[in-house]
PDB file of N, CA and C in Angstrom:
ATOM      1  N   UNK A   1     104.725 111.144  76.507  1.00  0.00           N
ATOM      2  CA  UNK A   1     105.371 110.715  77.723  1.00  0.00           C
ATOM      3  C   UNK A   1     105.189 111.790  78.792  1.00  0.00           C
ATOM      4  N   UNK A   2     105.171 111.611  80.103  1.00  0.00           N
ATOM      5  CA  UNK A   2     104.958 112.133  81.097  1.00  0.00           C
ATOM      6  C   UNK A   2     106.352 113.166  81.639  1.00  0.00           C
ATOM      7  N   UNK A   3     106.072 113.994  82.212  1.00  0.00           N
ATOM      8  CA  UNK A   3     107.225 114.444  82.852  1.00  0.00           C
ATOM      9  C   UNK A   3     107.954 114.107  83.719  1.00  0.00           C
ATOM     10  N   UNK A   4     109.309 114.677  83.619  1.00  0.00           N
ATOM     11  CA  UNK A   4     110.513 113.652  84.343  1.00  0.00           C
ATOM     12  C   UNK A   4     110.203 114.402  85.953  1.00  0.00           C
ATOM     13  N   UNK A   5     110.463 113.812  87.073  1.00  0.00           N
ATOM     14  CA  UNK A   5     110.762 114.222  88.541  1.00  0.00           C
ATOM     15  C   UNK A   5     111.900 113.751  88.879  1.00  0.00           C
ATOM     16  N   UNK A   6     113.084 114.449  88.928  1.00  0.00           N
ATOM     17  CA  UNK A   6     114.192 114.162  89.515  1.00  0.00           C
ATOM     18  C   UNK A   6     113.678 114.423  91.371  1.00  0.00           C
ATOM     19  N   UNK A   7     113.886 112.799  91.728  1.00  0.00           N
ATOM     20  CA  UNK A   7     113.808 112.698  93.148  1.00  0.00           C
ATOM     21  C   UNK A   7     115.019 112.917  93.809  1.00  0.00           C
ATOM     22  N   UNK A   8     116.358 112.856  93.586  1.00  0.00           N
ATOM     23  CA  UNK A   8     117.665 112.616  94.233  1.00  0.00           C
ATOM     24  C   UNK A   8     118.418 111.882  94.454  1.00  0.00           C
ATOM     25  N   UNK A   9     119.035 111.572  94.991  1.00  0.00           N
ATOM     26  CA  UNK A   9     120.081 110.208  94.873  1.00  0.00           C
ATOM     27  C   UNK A   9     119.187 109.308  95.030  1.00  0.00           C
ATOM     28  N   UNK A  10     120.032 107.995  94.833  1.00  0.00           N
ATOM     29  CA  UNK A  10     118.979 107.003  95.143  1.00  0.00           C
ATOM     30  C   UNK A  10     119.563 106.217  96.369  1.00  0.00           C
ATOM     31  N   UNK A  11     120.786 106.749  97.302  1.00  0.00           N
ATOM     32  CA  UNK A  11     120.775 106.578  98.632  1.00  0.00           C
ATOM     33  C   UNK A  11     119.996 106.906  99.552  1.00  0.00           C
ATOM     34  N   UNK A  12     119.568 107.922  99.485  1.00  0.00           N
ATOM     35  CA  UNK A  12     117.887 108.353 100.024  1.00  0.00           C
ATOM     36  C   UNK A  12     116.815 107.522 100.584  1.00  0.00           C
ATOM     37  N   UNK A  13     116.694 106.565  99.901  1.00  0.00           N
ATOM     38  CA  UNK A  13     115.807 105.322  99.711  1.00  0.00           C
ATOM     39  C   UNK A  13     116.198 104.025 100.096  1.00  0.00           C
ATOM     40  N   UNK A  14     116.709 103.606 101.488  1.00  0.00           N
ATOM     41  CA  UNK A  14     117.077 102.505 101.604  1.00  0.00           C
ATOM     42  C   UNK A  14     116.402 101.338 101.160  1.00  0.00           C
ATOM     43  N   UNK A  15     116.973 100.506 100.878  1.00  0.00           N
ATOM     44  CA  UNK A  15     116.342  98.788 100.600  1.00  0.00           C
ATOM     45  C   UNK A  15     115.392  98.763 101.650  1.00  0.00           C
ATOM     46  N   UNK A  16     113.960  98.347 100.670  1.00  0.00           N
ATOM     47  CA  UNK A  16     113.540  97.537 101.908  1.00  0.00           C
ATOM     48  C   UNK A  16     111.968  98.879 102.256  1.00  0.00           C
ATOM     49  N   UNK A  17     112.453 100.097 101.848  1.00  0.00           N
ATOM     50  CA  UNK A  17     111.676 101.155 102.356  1.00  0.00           C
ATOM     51  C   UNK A  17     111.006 101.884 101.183  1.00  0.00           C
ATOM     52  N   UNK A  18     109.958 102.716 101.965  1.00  0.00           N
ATOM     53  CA  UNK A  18     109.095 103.114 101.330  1.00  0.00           C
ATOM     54  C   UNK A  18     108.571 105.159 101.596  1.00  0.00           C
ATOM     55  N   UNK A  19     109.024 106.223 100.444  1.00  0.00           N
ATOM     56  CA  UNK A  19     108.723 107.099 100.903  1.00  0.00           C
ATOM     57  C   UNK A  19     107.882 107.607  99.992  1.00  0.00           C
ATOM     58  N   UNK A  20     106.571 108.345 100.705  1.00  0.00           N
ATOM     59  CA  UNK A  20     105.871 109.458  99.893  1.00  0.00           C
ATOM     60  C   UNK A  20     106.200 110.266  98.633  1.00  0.00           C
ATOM     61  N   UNK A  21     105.880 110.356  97.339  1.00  0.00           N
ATOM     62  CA  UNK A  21     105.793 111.686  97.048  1.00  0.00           C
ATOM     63  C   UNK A  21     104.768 112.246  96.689  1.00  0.00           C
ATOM     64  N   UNK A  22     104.815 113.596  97.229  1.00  0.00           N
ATOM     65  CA  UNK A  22     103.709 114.105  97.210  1.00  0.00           C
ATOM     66  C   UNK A  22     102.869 114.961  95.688  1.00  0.00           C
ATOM     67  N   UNK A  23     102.004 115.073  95.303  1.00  0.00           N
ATOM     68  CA  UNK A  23     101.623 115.462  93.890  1.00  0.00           C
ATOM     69  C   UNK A  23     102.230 116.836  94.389  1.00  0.00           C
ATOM     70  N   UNK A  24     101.851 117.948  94.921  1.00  0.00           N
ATOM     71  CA  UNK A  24     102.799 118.931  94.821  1.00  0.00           C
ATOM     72  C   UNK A  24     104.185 118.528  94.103  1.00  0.00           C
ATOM     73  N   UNK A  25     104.807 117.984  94.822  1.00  0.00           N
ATOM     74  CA  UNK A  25     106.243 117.293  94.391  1.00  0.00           C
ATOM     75  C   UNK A  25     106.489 116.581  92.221  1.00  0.00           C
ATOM     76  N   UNK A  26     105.163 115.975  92.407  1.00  0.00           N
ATOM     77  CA  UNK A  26     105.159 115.003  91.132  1.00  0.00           C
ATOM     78  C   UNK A  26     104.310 115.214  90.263  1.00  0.00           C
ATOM     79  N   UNK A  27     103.559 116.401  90.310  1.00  0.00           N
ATOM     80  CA  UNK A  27     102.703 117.139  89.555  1.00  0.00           C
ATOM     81  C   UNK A  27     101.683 115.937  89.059  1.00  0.00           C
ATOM     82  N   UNK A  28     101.972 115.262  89.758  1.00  0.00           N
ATOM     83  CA  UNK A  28     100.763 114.051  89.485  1.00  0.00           C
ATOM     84  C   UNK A  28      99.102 114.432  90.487  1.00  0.00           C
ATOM     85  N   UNK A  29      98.151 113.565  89.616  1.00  0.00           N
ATOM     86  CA  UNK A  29      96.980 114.003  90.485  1.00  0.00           C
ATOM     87  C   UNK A  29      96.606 113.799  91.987  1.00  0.00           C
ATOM     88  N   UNK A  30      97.397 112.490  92.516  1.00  0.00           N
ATOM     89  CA  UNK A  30      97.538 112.145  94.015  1.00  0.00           C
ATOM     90  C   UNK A  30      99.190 111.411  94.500  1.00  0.00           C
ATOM     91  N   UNK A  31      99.121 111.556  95.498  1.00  0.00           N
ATOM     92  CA  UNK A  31     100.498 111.048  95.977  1.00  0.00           C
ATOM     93  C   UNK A  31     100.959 109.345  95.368  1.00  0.00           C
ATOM     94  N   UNK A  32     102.461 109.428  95.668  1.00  0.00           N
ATOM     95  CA  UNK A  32     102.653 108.459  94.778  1.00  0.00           C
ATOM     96  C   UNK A  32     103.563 107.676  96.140  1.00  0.00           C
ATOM     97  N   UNK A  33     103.417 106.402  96.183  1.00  0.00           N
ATOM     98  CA  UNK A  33     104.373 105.609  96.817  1.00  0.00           C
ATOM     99  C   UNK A  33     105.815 105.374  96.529  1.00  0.00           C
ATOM    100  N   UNK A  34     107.199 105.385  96.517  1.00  0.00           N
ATOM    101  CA  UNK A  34     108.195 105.113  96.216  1.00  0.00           C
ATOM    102  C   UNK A  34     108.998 104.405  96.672  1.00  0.00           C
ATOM    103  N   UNK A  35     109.003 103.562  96.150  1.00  0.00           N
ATOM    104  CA  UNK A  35     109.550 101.596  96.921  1.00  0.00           C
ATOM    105  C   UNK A  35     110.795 101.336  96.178  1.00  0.00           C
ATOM    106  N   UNK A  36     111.638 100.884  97.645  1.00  0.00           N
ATOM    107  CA  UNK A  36     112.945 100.484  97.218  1.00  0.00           C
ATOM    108  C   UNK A  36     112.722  98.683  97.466  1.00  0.00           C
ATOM    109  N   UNK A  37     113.336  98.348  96.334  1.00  0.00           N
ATOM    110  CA  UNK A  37     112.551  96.901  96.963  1.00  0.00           C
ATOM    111  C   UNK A  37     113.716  95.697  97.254  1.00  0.00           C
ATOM    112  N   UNK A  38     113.079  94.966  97.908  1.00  0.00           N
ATOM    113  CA  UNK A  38     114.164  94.086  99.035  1.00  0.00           C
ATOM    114  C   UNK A  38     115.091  92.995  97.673  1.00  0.00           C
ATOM    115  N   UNK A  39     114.553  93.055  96.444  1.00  0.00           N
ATOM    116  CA  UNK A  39     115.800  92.802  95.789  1.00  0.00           C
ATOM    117  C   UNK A  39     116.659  93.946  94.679  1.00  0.00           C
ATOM    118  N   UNK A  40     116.514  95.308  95.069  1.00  0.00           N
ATOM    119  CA  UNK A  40     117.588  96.223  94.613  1.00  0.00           C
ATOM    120  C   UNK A  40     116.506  97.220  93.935  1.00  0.00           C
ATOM    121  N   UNK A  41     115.470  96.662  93.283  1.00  0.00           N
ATOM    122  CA  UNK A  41     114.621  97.686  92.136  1.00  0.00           C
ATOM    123  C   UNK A  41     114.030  98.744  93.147  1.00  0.00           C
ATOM    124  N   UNK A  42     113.697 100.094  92.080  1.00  0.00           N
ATOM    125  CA  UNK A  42     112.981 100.880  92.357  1.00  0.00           C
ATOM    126  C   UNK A  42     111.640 101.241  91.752  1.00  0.00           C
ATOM    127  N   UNK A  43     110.145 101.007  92.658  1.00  0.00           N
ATOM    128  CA  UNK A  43     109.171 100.893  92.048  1.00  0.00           C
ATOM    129  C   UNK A  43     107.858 102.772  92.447  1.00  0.00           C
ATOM    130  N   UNK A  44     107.168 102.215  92.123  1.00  0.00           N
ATOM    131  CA  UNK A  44     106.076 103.486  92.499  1.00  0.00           C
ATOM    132  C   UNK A  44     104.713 103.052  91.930  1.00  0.00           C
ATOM    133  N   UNK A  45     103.943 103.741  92.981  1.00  0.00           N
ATOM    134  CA  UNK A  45     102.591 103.131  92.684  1.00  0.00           C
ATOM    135  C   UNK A  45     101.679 103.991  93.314  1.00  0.00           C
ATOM    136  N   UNK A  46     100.601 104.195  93.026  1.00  0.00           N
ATOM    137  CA  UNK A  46      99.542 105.091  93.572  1.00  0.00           C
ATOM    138  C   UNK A  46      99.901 104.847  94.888  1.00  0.00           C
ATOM    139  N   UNK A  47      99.555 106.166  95.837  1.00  0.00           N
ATOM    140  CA  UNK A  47      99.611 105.894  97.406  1.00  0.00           C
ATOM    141  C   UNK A  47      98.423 106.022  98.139  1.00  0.00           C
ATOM    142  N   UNK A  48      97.313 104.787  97.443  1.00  0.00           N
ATOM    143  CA  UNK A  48      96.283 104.488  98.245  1.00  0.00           C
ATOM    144  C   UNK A  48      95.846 103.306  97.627  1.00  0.00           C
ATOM    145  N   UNK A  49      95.342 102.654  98.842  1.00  0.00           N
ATOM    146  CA  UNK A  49      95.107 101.554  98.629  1.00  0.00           C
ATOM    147  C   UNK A  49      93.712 101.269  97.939  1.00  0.00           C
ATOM    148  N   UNK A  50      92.997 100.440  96.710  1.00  0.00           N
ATOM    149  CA  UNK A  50      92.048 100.398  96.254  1.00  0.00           C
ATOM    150  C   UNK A  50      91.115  99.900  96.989  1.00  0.00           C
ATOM    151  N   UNK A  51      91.620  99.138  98.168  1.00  0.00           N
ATOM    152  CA  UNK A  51      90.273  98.924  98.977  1.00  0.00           C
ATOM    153  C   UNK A  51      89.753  99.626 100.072  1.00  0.00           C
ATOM    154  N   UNK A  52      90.914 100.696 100.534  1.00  0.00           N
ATOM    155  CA  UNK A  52      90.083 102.160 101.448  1.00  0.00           C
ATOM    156  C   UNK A  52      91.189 103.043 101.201  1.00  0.00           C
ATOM    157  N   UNK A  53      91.029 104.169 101.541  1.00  0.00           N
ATOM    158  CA  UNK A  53      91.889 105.253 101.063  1.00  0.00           C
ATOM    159  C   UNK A  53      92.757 105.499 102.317  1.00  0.00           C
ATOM    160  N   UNK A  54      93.639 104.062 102.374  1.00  0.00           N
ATOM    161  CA  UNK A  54      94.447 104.200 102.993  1.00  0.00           C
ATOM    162  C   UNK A  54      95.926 104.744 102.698  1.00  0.00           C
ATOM    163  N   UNK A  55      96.877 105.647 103.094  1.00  0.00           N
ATOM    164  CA  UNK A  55      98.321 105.662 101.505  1.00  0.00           C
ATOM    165  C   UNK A  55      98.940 104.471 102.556  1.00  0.00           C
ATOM    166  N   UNK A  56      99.943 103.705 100.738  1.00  0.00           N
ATOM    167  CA  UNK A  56     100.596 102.901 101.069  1.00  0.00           C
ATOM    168  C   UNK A  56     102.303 103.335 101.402  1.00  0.00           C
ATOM    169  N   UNK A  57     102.372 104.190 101.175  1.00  0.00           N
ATOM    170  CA  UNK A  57     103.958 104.606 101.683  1.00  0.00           C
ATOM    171  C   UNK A  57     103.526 104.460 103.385  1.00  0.00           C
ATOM    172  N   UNK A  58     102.736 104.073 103.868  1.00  0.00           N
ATOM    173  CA  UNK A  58     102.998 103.678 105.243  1.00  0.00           C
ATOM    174  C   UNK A  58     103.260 102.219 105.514  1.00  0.00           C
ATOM    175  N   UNK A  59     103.155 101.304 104.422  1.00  0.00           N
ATOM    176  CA  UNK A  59     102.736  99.973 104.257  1.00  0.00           C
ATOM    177  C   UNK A  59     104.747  99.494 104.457  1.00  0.00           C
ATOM    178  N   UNK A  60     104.508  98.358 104.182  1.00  0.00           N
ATOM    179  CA  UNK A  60     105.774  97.290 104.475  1.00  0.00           C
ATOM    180  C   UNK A  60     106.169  96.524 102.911  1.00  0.00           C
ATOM    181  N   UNK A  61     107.638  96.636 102.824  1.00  0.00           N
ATOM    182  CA  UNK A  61     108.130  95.879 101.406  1.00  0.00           C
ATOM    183  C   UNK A  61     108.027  95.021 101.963  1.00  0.00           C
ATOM    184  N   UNK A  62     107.854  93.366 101.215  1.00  0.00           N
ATOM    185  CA  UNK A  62     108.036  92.201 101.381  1.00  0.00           C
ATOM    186  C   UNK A  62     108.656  91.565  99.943  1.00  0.00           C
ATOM    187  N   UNK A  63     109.562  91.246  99.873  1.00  0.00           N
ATOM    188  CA  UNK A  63     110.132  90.743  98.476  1.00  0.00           C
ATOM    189  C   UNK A  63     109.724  91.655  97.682  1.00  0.00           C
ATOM    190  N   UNK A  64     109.025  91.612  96.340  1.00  0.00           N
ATOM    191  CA  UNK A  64     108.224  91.817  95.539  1.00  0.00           C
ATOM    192  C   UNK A  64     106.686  92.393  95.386  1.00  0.00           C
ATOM    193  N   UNK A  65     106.656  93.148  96.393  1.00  0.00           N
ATOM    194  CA  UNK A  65     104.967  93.679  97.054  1.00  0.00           C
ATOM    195  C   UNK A  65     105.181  95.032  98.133  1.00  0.00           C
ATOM    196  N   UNK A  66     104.436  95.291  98.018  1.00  0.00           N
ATOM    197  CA  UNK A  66     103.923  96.219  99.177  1.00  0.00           C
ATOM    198  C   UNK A  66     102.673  96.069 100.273  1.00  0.00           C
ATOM    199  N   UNK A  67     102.508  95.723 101.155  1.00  0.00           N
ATOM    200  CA  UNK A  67     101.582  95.478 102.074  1.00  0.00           C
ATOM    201  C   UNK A  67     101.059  96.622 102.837  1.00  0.00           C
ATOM    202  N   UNK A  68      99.518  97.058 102.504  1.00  0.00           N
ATOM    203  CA  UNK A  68      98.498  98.450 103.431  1.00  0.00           C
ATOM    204  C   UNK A  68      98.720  98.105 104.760  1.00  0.00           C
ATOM    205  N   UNK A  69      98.916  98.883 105.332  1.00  0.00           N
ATOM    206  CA  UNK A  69      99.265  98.712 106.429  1.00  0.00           C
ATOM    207  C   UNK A  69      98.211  98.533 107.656  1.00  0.00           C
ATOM    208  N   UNK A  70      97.055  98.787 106.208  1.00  0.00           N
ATOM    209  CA  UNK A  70      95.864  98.470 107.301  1.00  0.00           C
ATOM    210  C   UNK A  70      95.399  97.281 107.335  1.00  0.00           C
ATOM    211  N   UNK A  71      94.775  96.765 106.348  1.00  0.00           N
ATOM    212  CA  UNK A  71      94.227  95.654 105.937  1.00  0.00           C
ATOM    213  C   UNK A  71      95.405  94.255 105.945  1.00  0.00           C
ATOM    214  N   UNK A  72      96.483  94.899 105.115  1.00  0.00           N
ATOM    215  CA  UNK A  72      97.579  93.579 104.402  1.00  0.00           C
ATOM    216  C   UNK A  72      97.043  93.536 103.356  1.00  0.00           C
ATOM    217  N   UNK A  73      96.727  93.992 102.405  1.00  0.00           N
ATOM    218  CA  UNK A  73      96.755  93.551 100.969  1.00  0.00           C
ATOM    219  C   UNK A  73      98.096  93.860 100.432  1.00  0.00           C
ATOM    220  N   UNK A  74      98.613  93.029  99.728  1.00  0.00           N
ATOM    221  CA  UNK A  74      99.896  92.820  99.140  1.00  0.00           C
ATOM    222  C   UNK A  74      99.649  93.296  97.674  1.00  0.00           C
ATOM    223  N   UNK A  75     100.456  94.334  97.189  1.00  0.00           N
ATOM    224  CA  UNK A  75     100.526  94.658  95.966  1.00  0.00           C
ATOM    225  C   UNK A  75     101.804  94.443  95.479  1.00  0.00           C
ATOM    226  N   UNK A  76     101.535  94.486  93.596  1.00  0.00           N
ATOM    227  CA  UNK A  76     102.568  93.622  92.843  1.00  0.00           C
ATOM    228  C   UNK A  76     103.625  95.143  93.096  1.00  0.00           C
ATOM    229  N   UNK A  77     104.379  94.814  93.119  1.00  0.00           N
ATOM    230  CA  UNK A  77     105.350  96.659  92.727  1.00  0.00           C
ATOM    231  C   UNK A  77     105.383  96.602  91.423  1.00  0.00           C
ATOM    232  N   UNK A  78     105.577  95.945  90.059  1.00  0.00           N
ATOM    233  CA  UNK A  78     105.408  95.979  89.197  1.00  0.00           C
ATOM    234  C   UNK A  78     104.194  95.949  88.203  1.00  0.00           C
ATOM    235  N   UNK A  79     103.065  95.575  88.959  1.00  0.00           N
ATOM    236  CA  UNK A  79     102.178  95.515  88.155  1.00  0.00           C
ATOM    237  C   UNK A  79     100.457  96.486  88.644  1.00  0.00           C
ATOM    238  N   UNK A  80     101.007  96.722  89.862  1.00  0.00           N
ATOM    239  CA  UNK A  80     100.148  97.015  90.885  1.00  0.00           C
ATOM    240  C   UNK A  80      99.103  96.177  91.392  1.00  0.00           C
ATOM    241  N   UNK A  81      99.046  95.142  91.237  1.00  0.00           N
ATOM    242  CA  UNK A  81      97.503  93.786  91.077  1.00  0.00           C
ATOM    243  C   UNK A  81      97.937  93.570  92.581  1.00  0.00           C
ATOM    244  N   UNK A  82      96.711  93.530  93.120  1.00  0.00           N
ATOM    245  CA  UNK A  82      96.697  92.568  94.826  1.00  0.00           C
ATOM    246  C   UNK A  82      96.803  91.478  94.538  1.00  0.00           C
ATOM    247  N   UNK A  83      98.171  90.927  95.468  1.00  0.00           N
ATOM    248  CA  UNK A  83      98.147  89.217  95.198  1.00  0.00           C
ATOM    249  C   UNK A  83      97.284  88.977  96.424  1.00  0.00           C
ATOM    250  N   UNK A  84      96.617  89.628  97.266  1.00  0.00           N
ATOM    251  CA  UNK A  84      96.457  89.263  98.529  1.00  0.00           C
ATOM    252  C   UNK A  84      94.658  89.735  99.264  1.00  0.00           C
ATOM    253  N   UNK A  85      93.809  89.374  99.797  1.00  0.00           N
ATOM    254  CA  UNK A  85      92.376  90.230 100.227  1.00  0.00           C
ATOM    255  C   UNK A  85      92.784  91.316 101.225  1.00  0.00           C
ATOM    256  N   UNK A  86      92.294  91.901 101.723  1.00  0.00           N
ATOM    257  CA  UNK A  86      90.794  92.320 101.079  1.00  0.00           C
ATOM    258  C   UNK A  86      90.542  93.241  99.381  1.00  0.00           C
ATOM    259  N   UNK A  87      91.926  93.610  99.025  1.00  0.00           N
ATOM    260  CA  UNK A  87      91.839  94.655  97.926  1.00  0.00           C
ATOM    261  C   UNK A  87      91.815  93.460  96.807  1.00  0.00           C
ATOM    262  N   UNK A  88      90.706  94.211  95.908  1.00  0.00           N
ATOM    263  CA  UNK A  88      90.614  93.094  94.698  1.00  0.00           C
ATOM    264  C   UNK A  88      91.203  94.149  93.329  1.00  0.00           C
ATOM    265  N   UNK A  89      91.300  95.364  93.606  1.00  0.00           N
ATOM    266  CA  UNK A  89      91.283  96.357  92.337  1.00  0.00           C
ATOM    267  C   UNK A  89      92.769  96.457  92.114  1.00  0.00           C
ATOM    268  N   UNK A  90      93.539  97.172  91.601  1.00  0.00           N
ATOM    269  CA  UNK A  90      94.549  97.050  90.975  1.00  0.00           C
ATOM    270  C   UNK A  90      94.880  98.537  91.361  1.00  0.00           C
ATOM    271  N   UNK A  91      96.199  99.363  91.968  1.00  0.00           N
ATOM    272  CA  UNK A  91      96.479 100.661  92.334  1.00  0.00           C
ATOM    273  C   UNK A  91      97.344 100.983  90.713  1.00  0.00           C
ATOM    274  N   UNK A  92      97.140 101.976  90.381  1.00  0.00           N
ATOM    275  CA  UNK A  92      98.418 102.530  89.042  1.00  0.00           C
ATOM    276  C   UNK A  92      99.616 102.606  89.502  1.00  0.00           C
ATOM    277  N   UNK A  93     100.742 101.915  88.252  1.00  0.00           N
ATOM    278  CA  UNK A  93     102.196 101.992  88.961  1.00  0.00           C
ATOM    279  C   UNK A  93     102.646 103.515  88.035  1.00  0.00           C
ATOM    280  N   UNK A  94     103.799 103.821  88.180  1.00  0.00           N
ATOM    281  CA  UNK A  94     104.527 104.515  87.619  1.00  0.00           C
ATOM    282  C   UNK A  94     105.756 104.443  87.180  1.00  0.00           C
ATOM    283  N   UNK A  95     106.459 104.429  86.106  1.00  0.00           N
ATOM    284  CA  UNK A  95     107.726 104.034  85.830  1.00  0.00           C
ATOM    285  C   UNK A  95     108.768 105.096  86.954  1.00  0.00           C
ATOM    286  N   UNK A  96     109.603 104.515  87.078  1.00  0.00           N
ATOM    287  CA  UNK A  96     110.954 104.903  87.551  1.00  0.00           C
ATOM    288  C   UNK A  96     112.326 104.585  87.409  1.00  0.00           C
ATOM    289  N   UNK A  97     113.082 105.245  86.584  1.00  0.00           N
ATOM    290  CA  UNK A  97     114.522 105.247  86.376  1.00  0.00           C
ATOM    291  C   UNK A  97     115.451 105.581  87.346  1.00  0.00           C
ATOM    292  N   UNK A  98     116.650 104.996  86.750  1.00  0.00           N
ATOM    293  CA  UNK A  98     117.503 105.721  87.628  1.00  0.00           C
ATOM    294  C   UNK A  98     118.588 106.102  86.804  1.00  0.00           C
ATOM    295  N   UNK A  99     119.550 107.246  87.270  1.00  0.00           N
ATOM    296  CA  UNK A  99     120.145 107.959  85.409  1.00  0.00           C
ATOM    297  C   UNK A  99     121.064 108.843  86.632  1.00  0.00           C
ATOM    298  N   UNK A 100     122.096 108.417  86.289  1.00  0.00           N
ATOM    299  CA  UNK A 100     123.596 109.012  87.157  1.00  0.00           C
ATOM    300  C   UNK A 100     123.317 108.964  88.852  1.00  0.00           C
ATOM    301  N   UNK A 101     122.998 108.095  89.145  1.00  0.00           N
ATOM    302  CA  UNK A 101     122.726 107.877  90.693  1.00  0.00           C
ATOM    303  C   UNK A 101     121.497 108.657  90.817  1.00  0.00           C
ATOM    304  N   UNK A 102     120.387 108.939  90.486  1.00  0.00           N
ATOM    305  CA  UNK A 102     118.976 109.838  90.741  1.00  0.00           C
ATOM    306  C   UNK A 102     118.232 109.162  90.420  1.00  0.00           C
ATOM    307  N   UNK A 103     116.813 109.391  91.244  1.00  0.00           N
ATOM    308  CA  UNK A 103     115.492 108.439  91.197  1.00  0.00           C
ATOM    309  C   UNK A 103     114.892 109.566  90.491  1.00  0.00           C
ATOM    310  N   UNK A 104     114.447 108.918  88.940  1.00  0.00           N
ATOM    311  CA  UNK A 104     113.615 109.576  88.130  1.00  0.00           C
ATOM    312  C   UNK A 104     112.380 109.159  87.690  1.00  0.00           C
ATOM    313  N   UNK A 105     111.014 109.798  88.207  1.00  0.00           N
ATOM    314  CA  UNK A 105     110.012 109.318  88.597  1.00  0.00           C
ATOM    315  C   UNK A 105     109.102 109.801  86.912  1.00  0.00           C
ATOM    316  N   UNK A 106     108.538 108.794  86.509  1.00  0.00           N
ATOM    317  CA  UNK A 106     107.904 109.602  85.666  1.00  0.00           C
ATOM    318  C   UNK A 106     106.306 109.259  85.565  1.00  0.00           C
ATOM    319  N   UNK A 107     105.551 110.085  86.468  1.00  0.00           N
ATOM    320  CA  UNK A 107     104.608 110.006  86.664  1.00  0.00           C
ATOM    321  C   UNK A 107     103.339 110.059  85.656  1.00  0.00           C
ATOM    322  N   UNK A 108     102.543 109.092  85.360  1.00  0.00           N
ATOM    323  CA  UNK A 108     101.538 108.698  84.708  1.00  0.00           C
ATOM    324  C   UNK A 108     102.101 107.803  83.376  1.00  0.00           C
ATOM    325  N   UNK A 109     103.128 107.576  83.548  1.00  0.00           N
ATOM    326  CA  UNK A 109     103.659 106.180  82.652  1.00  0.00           C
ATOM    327  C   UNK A 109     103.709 105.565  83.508  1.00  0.00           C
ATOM    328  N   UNK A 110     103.288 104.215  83.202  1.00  0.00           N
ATOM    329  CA  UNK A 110     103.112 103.081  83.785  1.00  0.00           C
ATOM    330  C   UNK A 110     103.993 101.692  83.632  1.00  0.00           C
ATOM    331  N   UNK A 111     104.829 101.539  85.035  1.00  0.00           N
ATOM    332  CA  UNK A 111     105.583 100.138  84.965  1.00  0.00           C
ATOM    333  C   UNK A 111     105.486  99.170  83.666  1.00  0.00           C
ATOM    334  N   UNK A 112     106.703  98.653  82.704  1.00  0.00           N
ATOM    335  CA  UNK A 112     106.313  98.447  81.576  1.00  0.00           C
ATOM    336  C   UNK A 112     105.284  96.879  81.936  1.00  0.00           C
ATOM    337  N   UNK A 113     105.564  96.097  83.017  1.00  0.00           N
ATOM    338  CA  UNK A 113     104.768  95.368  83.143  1.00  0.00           C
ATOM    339  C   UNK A 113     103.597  95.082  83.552  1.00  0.00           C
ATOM    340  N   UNK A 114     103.033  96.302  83.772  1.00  0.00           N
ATOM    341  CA  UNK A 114     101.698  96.518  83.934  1.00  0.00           C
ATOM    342  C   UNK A 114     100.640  96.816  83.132  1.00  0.00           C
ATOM    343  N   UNK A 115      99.668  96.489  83.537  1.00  0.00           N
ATOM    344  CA  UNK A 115      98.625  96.158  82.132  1.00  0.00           C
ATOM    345  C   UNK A 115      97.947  97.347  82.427  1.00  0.00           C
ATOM    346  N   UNK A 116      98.402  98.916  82.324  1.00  0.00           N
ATOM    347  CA  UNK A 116      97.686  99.859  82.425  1.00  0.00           C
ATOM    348  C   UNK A 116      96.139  99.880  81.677  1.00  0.00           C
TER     349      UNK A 116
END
């Protein structure tokens, strides 16, 4: 299993929004997206998009997705799969807990519903 990142409360992170972390931060190999999502969950997912190396912590929650803010490709938050063009590839998610009010990121485990 991967190592734990205690991010901080999870008031931090309003519904709906989306912040950076940075591999400095997550000792992961590139930055990671961190999505609060418009029905309560907390997700994470590579922070670039597979169809240009755009990061998606600039992108928009929509229900269940994340949208590049360049293109619009819609990604699963759970699974990372584009439901949407131009991106056809799939970004890596990352599991995330939450454990006494703290967002615990654990980078390079993968959302259990994702077909890593």
């Amino acid at each position: 299993m991967s190592a734990r990142v205690d991010l901080g409360p999870t008031d931090q992170l309003p519904e709906g929004e989306v912040m950076q972390v940075t591999a400095d931060t997550s000792g992961h190999s590139g930055d990671i997206a961190l999505v609060h999502a418009e029905e309560g969950g907390f997700y994470a997912l590579d922070d670039e998009c597979s169809h240009e190396a755009v990061p998606l912590s600039g992108g928009f929650v929509e229900e269940d997705t994340l949208e590049c803010p360049k293109h619009a490709s819609a990604f699963c938050l759970k699974t990372g799969v584009p439901e949407t063009l131009p991106a056809i590839s799939p970004v890596k998610t990352h599991l995330v807990t939450v454990e006494d009010g703290h967002l615990i990121l654990h980078p390079g485990t993968p959302h259990p519903e994702a077909n890593s």
